[in-house]
C-alpha atoms as a PDB file:
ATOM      1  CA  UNK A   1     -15.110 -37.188 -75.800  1.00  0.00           C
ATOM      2  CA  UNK A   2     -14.031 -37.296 -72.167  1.00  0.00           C
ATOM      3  CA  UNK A   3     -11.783 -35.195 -72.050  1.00  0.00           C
ATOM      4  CA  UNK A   4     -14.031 -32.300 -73.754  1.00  0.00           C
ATOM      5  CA  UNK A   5     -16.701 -32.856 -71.364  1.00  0.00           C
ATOM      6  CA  UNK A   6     -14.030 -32.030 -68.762  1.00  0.00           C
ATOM      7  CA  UNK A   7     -12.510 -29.127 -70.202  1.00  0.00           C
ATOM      8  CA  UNK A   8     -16.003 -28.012 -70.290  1.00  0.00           C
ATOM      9  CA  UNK A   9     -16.861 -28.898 -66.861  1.00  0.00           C
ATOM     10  CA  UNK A  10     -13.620 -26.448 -65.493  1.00  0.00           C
ATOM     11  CA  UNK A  11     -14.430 -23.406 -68.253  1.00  0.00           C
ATOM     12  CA  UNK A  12     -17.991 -23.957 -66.686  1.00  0.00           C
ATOM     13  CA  UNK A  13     -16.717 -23.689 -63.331  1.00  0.00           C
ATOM     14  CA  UNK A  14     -13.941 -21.226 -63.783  1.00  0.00           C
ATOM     15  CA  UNK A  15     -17.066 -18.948 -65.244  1.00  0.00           C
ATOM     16  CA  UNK A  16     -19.362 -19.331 -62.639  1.00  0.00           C
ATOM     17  CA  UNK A  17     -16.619 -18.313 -60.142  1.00  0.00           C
ATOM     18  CA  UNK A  18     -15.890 -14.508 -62.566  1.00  0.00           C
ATOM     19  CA  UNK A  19     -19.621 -14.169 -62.420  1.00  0.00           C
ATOM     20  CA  UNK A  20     -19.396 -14.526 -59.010  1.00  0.00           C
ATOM     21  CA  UNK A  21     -17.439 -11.701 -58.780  1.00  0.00           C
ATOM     22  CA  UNK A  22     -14.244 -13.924 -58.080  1.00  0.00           C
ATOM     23  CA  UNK A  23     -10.653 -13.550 -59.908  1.00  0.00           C
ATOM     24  CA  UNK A  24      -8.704 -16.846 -60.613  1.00  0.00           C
ATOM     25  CA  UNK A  25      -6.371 -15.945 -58.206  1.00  0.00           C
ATOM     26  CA  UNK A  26      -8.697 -14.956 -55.749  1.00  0.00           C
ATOM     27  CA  UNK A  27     -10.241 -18.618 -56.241  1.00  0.00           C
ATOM     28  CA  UNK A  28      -7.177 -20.171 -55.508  1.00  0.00           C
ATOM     29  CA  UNK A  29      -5.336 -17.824 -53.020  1.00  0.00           C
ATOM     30  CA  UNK A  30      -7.045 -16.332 -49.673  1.00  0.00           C
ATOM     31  CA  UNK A  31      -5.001 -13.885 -49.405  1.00  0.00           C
ATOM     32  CA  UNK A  32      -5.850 -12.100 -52.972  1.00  0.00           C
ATOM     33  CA  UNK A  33      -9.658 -13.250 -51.923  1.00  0.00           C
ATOM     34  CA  UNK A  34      -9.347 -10.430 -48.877  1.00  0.00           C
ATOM     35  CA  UNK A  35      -7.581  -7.883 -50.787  1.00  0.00           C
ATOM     36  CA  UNK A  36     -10.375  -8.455 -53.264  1.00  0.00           C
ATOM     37  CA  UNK A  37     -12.788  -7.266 -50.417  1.00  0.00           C
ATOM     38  CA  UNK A  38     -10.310  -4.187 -49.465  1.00  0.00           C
ATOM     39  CA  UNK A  39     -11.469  -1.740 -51.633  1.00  0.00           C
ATOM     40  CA  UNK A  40     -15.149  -2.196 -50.203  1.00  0.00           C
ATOM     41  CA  UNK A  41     -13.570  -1.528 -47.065  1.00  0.00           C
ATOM     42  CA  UNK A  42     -11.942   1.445 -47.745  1.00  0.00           C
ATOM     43  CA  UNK A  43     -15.190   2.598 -49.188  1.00  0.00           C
ATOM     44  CA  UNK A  44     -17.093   2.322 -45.806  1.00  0.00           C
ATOM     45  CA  UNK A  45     -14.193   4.048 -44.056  1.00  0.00           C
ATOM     46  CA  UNK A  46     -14.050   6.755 -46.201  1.00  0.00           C
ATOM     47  CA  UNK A  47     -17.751   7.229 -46.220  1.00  0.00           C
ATOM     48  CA  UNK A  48     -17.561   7.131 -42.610  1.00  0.00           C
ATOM     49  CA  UNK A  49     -15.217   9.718 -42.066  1.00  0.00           C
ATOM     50  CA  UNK A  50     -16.903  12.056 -44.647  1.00  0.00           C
ATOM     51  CA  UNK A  51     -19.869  11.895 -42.256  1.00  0.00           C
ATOM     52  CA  UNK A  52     -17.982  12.776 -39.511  1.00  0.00           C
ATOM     53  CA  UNK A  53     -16.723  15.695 -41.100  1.00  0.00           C
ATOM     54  CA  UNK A  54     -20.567  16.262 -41.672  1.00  0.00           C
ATOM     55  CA  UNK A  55     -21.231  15.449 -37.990  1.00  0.00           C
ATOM     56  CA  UNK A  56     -18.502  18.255 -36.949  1.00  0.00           C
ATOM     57  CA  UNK A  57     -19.678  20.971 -38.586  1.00  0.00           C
ATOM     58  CA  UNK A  58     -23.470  20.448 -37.743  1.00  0.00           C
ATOM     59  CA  UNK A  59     -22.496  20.378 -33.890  1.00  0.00           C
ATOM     60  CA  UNK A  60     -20.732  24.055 -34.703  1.00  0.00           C
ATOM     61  CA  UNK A  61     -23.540  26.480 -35.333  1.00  0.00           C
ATOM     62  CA  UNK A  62     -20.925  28.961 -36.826  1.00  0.00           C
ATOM     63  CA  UNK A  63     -20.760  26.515 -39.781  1.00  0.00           C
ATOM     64  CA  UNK A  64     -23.320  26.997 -42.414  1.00  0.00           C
ATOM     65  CA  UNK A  65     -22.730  23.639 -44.191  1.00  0.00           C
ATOM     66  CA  UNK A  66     -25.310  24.036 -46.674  1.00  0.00           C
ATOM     67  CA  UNK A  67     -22.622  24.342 -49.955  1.00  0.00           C
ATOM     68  CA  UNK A  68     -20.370  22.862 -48.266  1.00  0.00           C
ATOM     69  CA  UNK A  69     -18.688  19.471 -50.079  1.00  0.00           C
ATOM     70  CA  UNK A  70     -16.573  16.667 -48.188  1.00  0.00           C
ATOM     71  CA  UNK A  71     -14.156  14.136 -49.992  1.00  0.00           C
ATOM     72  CA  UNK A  72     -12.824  11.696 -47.806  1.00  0.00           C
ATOM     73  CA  UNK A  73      -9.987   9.404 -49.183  1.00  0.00           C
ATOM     74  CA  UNK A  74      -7.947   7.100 -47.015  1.00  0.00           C
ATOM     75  CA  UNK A  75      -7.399   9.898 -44.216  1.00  0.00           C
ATOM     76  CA  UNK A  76      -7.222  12.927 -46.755  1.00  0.00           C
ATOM     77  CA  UNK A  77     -10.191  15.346 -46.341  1.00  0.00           C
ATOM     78  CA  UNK A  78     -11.459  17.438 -49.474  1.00  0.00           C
ATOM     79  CA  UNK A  79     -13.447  20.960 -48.440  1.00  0.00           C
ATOM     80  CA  UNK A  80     -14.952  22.590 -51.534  1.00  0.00           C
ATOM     81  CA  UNK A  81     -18.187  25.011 -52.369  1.00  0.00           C
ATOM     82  CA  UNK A  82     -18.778  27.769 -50.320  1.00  0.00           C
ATOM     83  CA  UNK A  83     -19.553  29.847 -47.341  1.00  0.00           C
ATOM     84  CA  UNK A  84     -21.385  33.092 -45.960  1.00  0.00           C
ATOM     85  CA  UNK A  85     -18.043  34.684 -43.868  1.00  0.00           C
ATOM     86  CA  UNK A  86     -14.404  34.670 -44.650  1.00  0.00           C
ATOM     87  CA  UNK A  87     -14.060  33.364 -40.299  1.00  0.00           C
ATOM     88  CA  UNK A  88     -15.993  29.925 -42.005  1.00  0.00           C
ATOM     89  CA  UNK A  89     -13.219  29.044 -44.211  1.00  0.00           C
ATOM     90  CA  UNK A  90     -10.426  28.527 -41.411  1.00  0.00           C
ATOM     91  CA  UNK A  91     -13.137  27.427 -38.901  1.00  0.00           C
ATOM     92  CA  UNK A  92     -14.282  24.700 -41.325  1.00  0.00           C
ATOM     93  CA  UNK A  93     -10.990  23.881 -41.916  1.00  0.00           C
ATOM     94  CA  UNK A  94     -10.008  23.305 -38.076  1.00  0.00           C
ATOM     95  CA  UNK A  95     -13.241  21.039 -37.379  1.00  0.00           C
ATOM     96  CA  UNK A  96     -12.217  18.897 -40.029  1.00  0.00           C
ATOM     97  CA  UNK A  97      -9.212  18.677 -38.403  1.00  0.00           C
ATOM     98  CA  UNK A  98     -10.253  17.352 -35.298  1.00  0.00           C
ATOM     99  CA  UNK A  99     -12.155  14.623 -36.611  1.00  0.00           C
ATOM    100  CA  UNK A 100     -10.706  11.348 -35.971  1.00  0.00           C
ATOM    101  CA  UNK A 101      -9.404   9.671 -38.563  1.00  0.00           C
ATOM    102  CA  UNK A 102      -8.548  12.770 -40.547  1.00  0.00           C
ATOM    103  CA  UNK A 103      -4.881  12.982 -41.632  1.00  0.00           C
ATOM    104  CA  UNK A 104      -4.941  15.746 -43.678  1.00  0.00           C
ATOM    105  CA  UNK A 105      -6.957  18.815 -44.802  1.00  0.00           C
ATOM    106  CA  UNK A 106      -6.728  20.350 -48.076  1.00  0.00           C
ATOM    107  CA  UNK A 107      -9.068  23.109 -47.520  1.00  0.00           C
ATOM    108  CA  UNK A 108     -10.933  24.624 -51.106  1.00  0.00           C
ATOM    109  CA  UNK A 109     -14.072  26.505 -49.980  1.00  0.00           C
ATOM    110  CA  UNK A 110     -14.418  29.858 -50.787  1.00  0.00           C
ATOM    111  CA  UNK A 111     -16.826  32.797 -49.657  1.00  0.00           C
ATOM    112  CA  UNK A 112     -19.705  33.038 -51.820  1.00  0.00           C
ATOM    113  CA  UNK A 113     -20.300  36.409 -52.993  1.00  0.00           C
ATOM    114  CA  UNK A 114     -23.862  37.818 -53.904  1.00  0.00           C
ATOM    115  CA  UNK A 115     -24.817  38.960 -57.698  1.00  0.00           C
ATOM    116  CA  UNK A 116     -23.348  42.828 -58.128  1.00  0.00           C
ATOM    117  CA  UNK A 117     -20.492  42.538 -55.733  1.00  0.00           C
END
């Protein structure tokens, strides 16, 4: 009887800790507990620099950034939708650039063309 009630006292514990959000090795290991918190990180830094992005083409009023979409992930920068001149395209392109943290530009936008052209 003993040793069931002890077996159930680590399965109780052992579930509290994955409800907690906590992996067995995590429990046991600090190291895997940070990495556990990386991705959370990375989040936050890649929201960051998408607002930056953001940032740089509001302080440009050649930039119409209205359509325009930013994917940040881990440095990489994401342009996509649209905008009113051809000039835009490279110009949005260049900002992005130039925004810290920004290791590379893969540049998708297009110009958005009116109904009947």
């Amino acid at each position: 009887m003993k040793r069931i009630s002890a077996a159930l006292i680590v399965l109780a514990s052992i579930g509290a800790s994955l409800q907690a959000g906590e992996t067995m090795a995590a429990a046991s290991d600090p190291a895997m507990a940070s990495a556990a918190s990386a991705p959370v990180a990375t989040k936050k830094e890649n929201r960051a620099l998408r607002n930056g992005v953001y940032a740089a083409f509001a302080k440009d009023k050649r930039i119409d950034a209205g359509n325009i979409g930013v994917r940040a992930t881990n440095g990489a920068v994401t342009l996509t939708g649209t905008v009113t001149e051809p000039a835009q395209i490279d110009k949005a392109g260049a900002l992005a650039k130039g925004v810290p943290g920004v290791t590379s530009v893969t540049n998708k936008l297009t110009v958005q063309r009116n109904f009947g052209q």
